[in-house]
Protein backbone atom coordinates (compact mmCIF):
# COMPACT_ATOMS: atom_id res chain seq x y z
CA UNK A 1 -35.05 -38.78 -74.95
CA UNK A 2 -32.96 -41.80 -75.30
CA UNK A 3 -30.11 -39.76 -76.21
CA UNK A 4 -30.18 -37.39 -72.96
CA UNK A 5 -30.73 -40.31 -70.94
CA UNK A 6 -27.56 -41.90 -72.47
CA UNK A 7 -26.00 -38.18 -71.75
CA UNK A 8 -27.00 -37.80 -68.05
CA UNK A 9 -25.48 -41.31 -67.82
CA UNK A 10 -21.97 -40.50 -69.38
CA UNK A 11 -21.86 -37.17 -67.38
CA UNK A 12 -22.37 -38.13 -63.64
CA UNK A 13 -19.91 -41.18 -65.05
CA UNK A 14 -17.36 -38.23 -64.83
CA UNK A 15 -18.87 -36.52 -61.59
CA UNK A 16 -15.32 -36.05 -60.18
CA UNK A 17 -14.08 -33.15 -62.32
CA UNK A 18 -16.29 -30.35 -61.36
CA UNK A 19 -15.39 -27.46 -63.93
CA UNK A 20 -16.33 -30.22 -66.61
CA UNK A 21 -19.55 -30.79 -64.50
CA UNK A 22 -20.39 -27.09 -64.13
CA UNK A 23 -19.67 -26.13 -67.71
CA UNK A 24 -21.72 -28.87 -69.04
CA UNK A 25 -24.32 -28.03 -66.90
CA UNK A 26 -24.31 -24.71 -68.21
CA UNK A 27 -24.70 -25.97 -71.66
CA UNK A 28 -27.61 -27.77 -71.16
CA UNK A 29 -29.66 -24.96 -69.59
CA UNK A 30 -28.43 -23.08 -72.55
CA UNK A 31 -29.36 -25.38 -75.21
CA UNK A 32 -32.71 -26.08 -73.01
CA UNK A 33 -33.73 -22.02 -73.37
CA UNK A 34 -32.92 -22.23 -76.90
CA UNK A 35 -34.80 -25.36 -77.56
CA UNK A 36 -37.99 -24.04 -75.54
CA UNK A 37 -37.84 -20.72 -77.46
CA UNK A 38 -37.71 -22.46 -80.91
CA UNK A 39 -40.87 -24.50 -79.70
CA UNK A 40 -42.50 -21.57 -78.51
CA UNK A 41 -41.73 -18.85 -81.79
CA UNK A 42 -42.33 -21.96 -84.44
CA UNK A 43 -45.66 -23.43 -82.94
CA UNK A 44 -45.09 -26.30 -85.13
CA UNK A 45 -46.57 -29.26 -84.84
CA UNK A 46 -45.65 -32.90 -82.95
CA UNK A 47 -43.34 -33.91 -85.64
CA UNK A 48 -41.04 -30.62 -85.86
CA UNK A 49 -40.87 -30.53 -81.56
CA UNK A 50 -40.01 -34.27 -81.75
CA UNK A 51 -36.84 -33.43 -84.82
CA UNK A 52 -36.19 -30.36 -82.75
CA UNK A 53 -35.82 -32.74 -79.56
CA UNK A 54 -33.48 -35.19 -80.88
CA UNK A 55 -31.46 -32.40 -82.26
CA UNK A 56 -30.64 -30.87 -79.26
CA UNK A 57 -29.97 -34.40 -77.40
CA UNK A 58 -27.37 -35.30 -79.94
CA UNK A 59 -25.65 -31.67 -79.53
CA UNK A 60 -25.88 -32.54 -75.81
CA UNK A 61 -23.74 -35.94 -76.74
CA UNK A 62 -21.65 -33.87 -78.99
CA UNK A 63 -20.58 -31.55 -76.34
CA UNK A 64 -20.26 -34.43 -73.84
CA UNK A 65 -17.44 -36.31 -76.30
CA UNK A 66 -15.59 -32.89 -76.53
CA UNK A 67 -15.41 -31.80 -73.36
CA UNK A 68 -14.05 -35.04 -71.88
CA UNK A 69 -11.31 -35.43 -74.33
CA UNK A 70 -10.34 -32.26 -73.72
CA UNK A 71 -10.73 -31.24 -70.23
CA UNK A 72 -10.59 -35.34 -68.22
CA UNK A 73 -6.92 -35.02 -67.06
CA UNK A 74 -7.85 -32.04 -64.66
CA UNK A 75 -8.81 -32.73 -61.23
CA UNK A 76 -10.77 -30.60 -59.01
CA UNK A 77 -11.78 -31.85 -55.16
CA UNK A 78 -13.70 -29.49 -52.91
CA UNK A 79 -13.02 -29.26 -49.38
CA UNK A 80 -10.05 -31.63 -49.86
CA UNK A 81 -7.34 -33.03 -47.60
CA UNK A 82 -3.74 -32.01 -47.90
CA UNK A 83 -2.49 -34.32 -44.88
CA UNK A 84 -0.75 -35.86 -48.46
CA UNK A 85 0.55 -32.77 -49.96
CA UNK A 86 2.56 -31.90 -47.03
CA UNK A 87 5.50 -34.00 -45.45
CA UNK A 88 4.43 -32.76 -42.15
CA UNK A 89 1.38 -34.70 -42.76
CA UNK A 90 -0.99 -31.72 -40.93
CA UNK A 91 -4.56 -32.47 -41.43
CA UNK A 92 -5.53 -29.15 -43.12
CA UNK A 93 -8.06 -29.05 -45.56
CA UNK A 94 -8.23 -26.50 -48.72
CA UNK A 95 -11.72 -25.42 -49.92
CA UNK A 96 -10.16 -26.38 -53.64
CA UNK A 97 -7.65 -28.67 -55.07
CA UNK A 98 -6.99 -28.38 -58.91
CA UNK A 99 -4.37 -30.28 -60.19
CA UNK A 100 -3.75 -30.35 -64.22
CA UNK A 101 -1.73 -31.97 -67.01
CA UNK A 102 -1.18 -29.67 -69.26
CA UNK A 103 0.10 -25.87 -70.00
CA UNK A 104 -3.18 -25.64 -71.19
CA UNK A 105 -5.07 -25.84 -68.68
CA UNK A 106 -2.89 -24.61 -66.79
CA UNK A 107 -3.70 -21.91 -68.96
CA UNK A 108 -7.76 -22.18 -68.66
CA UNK A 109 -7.40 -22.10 -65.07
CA UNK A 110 -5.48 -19.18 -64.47
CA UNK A 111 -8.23 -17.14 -67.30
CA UNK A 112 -10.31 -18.15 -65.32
CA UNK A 113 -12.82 -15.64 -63.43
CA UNK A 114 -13.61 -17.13 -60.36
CA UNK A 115 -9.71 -18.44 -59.76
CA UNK A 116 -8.86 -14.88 -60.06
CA UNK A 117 -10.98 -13.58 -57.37
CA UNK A 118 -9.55 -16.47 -54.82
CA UNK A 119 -6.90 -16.97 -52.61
CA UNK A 120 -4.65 -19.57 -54.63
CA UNK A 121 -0.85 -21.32 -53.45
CA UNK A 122 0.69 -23.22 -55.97
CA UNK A 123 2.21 -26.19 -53.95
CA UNK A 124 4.91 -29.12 -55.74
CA UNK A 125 5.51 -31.89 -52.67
CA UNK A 126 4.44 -30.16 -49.64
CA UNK A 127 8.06 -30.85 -48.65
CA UNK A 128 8.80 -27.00 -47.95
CA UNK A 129 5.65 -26.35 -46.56
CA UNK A 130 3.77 -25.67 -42.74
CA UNK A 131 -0.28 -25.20 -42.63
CA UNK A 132 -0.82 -23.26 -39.65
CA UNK A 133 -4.89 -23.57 -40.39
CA UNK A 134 -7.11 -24.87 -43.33
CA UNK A 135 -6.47 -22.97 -46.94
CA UNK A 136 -9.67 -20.97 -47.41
CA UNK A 137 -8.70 -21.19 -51.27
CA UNK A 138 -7.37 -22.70 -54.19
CA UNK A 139 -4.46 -24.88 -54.09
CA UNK A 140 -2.82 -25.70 -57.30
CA UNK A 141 -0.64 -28.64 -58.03
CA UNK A 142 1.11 -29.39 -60.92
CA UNK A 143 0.92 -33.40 -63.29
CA UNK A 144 3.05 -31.98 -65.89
CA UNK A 145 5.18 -34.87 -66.23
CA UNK A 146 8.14 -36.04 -68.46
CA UNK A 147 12.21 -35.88 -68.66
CA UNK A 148 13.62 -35.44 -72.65
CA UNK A 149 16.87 -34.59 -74.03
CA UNK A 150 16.44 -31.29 -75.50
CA UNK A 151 19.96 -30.49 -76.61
CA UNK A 152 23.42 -33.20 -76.80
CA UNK A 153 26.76 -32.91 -77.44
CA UNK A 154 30.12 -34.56 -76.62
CA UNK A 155 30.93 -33.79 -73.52
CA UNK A 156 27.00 -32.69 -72.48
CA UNK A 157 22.97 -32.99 -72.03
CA UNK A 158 20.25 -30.83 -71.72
CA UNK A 159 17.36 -32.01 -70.20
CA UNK A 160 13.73 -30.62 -70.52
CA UNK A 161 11.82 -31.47 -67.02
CA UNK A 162 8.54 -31.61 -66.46
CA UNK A 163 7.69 -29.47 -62.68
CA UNK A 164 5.67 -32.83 -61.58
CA UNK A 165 8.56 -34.79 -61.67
CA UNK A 166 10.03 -36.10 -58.22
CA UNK A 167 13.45 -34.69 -57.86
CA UNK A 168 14.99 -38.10 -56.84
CA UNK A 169 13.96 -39.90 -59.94
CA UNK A 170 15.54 -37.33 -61.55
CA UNK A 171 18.87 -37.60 -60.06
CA UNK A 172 18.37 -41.57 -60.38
CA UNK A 173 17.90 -41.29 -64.51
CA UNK A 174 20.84 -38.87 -64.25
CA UNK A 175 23.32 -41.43 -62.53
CA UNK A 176 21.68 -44.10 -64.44
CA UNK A 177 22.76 -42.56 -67.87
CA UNK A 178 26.35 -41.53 -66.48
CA UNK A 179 25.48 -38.04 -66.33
CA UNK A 180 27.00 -36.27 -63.20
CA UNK A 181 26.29 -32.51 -61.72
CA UNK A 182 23.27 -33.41 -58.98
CA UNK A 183 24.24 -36.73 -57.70
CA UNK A 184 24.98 -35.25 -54.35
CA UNK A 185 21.17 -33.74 -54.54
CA UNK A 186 19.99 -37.07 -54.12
CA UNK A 187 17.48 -38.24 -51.96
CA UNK A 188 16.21 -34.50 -51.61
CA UNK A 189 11.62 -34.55 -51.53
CA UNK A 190 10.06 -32.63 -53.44
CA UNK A 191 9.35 -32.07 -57.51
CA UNK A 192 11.55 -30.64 -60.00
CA UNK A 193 9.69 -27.30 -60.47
CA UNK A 194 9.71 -26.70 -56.40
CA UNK A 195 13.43 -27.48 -56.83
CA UNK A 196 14.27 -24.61 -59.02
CA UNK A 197 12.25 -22.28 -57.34
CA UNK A 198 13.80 -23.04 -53.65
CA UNK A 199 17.22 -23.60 -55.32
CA UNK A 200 17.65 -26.45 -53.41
CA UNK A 201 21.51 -27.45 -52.25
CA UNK A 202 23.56 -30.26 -50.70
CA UNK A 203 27.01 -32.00 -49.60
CA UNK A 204 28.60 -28.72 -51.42
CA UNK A 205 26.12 -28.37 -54.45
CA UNK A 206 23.36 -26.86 -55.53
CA UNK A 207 20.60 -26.98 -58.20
CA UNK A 208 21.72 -23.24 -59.56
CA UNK A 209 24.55 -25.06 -61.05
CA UNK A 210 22.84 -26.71 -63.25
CA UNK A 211 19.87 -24.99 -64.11
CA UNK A 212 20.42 -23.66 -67.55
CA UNK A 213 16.54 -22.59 -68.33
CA UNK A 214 13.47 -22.35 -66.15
CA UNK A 215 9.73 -22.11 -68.51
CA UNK A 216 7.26 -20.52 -65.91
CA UNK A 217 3.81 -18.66 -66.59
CA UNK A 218 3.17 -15.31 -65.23
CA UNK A 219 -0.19 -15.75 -62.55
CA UNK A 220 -0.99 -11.63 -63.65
CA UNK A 221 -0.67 -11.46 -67.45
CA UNK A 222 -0.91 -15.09 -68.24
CA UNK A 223 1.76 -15.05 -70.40
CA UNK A 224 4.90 -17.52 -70.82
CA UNK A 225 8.58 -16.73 -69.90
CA UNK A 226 11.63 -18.50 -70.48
CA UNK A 227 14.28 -17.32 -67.68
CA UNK A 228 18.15 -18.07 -68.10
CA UNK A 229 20.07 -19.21 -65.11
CA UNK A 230 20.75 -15.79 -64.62
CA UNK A 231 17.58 -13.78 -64.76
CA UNK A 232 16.59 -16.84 -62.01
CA UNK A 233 18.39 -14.63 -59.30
CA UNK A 234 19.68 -17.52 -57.44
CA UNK A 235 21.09 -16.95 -54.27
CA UNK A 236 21.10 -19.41 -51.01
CA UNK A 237 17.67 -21.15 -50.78
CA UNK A 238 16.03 -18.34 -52.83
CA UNK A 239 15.64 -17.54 -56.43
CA UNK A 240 13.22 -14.69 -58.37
CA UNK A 241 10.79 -16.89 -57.96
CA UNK A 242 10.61 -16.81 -54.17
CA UNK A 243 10.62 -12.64 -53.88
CA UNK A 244 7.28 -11.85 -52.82
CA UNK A 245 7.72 -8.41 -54.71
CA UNK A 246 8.09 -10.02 -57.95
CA UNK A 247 5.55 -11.17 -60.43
CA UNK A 248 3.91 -14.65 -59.48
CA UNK A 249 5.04 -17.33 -61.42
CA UNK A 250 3.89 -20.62 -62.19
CA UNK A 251 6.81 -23.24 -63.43
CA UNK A 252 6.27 -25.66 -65.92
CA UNK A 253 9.61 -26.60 -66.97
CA UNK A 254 13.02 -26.62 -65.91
CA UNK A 255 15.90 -27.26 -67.66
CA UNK A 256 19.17 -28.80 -66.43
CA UNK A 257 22.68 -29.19 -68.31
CA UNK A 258 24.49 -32.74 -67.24
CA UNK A 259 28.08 -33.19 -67.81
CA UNK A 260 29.02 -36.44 -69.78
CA UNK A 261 32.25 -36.12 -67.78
CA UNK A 262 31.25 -35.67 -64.27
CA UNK A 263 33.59 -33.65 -62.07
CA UNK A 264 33.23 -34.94 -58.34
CA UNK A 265 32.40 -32.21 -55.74
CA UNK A 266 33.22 -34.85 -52.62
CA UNK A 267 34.83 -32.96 -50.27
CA UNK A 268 32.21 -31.80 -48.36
CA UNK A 269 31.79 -32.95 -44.56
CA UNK A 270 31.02 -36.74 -43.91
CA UNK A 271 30.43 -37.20 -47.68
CA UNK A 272 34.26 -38.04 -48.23
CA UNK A 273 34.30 -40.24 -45.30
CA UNK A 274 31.45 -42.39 -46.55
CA UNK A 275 32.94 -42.23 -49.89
CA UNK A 276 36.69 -43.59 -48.57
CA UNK A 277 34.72 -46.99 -47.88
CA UNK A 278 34.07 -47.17 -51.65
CA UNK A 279 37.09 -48.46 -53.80
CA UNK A 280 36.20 -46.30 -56.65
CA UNK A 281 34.36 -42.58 -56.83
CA UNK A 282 31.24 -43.09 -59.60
CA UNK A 283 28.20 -41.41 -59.81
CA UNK A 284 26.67 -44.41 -58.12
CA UNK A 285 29.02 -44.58 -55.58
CA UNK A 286 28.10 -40.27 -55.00
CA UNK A 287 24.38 -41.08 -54.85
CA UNK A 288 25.14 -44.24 -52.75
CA UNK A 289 26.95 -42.22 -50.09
CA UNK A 290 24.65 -39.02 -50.04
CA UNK A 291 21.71 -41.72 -49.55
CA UNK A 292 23.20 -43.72 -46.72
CA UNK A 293 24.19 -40.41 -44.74
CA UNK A 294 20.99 -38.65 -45.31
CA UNK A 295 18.96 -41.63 -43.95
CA UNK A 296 21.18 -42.23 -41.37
CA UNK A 297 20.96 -38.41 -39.98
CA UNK A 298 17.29 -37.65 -41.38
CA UNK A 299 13.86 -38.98 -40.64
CA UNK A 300 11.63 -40.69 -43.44
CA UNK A 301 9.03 -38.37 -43.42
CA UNK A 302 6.68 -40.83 -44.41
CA UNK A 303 7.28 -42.43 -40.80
CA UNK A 304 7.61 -39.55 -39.01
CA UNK A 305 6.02 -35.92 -39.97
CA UNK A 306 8.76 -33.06 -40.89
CA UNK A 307 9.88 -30.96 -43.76
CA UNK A 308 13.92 -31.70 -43.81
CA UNK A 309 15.88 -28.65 -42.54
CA UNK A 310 13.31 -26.34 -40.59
CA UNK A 311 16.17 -23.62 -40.65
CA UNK A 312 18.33 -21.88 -43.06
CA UNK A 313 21.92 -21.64 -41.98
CA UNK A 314 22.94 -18.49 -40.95
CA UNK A 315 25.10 -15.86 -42.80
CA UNK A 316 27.59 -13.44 -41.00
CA UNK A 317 30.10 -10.87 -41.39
CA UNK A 318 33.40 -12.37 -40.74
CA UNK A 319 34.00 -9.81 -38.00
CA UNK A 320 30.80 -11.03 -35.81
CA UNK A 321 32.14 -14.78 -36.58
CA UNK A 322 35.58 -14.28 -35.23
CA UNK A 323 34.73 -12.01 -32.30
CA UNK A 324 32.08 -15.37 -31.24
CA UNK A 325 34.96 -17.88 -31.72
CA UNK A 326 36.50 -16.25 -29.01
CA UNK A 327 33.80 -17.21 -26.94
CA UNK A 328 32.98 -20.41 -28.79
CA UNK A 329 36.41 -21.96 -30.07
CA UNK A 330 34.53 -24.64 -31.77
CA UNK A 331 31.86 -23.09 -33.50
CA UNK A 332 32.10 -24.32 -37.19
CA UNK A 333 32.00 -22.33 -40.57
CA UNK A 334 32.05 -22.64 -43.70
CA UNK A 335 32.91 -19.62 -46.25
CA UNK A 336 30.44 -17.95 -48.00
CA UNK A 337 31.99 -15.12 -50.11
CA UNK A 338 33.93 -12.07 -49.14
CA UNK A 339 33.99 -11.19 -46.06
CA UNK A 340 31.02 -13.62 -44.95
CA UNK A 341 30.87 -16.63 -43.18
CA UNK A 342 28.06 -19.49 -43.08
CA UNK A 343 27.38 -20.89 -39.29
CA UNK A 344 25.49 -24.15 -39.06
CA UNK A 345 21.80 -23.31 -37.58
CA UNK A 346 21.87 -27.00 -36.39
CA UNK A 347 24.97 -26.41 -34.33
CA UNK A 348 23.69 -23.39 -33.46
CA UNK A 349 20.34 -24.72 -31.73
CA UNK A 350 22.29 -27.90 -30.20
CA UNK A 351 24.46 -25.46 -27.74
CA UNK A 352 20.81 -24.45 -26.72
CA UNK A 353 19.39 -27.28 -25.47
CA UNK A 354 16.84 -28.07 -28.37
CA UNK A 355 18.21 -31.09 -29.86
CA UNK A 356 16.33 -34.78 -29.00
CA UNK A 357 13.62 -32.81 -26.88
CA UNK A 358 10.03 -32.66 -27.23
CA UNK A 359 7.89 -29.90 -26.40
CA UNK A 360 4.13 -31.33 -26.51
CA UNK A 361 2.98 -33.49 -30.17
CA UNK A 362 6.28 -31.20 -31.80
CA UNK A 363 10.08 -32.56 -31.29
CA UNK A 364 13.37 -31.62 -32.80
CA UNK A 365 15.08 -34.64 -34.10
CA UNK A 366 17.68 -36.32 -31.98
CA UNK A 367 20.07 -36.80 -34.58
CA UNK A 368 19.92 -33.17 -36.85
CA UNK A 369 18.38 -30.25 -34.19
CA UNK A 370 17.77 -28.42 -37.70
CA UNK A 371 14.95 -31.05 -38.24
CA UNK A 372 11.31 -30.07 -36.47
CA UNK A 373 9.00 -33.28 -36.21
CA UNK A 374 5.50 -34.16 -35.89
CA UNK A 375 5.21 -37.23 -32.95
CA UNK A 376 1.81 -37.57 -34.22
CA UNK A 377 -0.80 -34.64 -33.24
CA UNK A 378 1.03 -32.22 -33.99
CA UNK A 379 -0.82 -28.75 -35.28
CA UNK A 380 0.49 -26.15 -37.38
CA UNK A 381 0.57 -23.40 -35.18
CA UNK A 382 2.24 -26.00 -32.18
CA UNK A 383 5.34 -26.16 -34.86
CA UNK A 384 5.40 -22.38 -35.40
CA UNK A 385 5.76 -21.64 -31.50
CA UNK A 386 8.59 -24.21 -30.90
CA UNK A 387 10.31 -22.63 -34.38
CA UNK A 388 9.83 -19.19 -32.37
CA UNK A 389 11.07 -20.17 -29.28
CA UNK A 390 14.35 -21.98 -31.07
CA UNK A 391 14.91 -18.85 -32.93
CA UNK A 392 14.38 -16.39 -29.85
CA UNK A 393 16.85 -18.84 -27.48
CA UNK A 394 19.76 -18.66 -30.19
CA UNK A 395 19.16 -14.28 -31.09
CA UNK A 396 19.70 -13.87 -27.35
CA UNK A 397 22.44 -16.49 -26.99
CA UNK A 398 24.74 -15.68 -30.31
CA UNK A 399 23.20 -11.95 -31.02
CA UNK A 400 22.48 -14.25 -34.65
CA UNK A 401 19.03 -14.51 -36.45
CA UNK A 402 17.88 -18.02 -37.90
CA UNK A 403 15.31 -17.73 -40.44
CA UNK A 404 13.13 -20.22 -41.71
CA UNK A 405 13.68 -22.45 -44.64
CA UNK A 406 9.77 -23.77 -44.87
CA UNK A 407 6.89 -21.21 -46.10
CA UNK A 408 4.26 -20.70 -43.48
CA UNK A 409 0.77 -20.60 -44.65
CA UNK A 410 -1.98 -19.74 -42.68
């Protein structure tokens, strides 16, 4: 009795993870049927139920030390608050959070009968994200931690990454070690994994460029993949991962190849303006420059609610470009393969009147009109209708579509 008491004591001591909870739970009415069963087929006397009683108690503490060693690190909240998981900072609630440590339970979870029958969203950040309403499911976010050199040579490293990590501490170990290829992605929010699946770009680079190997698990047949850079698909702001007619996939692990002599991409915009105030180009000098123009243009969205560049930036046929130059000698472009041409959304929703103005709790940002902000109330769906509107008032101005670069979920 001693020994269940001790038990019951060591269990609700770990009350927070709930499958750990449930499953012991389940083993104890197990063990408690067996146990009455014995008691009732044997008939024996005082002595044998007592033996029989502290038999089962120390299986119960048995259990108890197995389960938590193996099963602590994952963290399941019900009816939980994601006004942290998303930069917005909505106040949606998701009937589950899980969050694990491990490919392995990674791998229990997704085995897992009841998961399979739910809605589930696998989230990294919440930097890419807009809640229109609460998530009547499970969301899923990733602790696998954890940046190693998996391969080196003279002039190279490979990196193994684990999804959980925040992009920007990447980049800052990067520069730190004299590596170069995703200094100017500094300063980007977000997590490693969500990185390679959004194939995230800046100041003239992107993460595609590095991305040698991407480790993902398949939601469906629960099995592990390894993709190559290009089975990945990248394109702008998308990636196989992001094609809804795919497989789901989980990621786990990216890898990224780091030159040990660092070509400078620096030609890009303001980026070699900031960078003429520097008396040498380093890597630190890069990440210095990308920093300072970022914050100077973007809003901290830990001060004020938004998810960096609400749009993605438009891309036309040459044809449709040049015939609106006519009309609009300084629209600006940038190339974007044969016979296509990349408009700037921002510039875009600035000749229609968006930029600096506020339409209820949602504003566009007065210094980047491709930024959407929270000014404090601000609701899910409120966002979605100004986004609308923005996108209607530049179709029917420029005949061009703007899409959006966040995923809507709701």
């Amino acid at each position: 009795m001693y020994a269940f008491c001790l038990y019951v004591v060591l269990l609700f001591a770990y009350k927070e993870n709930v499958v750990h909870f449930l499953f012991n739970n389940a083993c104890v009415r197990l063990l408690r049927f067996a146990k009455q069963k014995m008691l009732m087929v044997s008939r024996f006397r005082y002595l044998k139920g007592f033996l029989v009683d502290v038999l089962m108690n120390l299986i119960f503490i048995v259990i108890f030390v197995m389960k938590n060693n193996t099963e602590r690190k994952m963290r399941i909240e019900e009816n939980y608050s994601l006004e942290k998981h998303n930069t917005f900072h909505l106040p949606v609630k998701t009937r589950w959070f899980m969050e694990y440590a491990s490919e392995e339970e990674l791998g229990r979870i997704l085995r897992d009968e009841y998961f399979q029958e739910c809605l589930s969203l696998h989230i990294g950040g919440g930097s890419n994200l807009l809640f229109i309403n609460d998530f009547n499911g499970i969301i899923l976010h990733s602790q696998i931690k954890g940046i190693s050199v998996a391969e080196e040579t003279d002039d190279s490293v490979l990196l193994r990454i684990g999804a959980a990590e925040k992009w920007d501490d990447v980049v800052a170990y990067a520069v730190s070690k004299g590596w170069g290829g995703i200094e100017n992605l500094s300063l980007i929010p977000g997590e490693a994994g969500a990185a390679a699946i959004q194939n995230i770009g800046a100041y003239g680079a992107e993460i595609k460029d590095v991305i040698e190997a991407v480790e993902a698990y398949n939601q469906l047949s629960f099995e592990k993949r390894t993709f190559t850079n290009e089975e990945c698909l990248y394109g702008y702001r998308s990636s196989y991962f992001k094609n809804e007619h795919n497989d789901p996939y989980i990621v786990t692990y990216i890898y990224i190849r780091l030159s040990k002599k660092p070509q400078f991409s620096v030609g890009y915009g303001n980026l070699k303006e900031e960078l003429a105030k520097c008396p040498k180009v380093t890597l630190q000098a890069v990440r210095d420059a990308v920093i300072s123009i970022r914050r100077q243009k973007l809003p901290d969205p830990d001060e004020l609610g938004n998810a960096g560049s609400f749009f993605m930036n438009p891309v036309v046929p040459a044809a449709q470009y040049e015939k609106l130059k006519e009309q609009y000698p300084e629209m600006p472009s940038y190339p974007a393969g044969e016979g296509k041409v990349k408009v700037p959304a921002g510039w875009l929703i600035e000749q229609c009147g968006f930029k600096g103005k506020s339409h209820g709790p949602v504003g566009v940002y007065e210094k980047q009109a491709l930024i959407l902000v929270n000014l404090g109330d601000a609701r899910g769906h409120e966002i979605a209708l100004v986004a609308e509107s923005i996108r209607t008032a530049v179709n029917d101005r420029f005949g061009i579509e703007i899409m959006p670069e966040v995923k809507y979920v709701g």
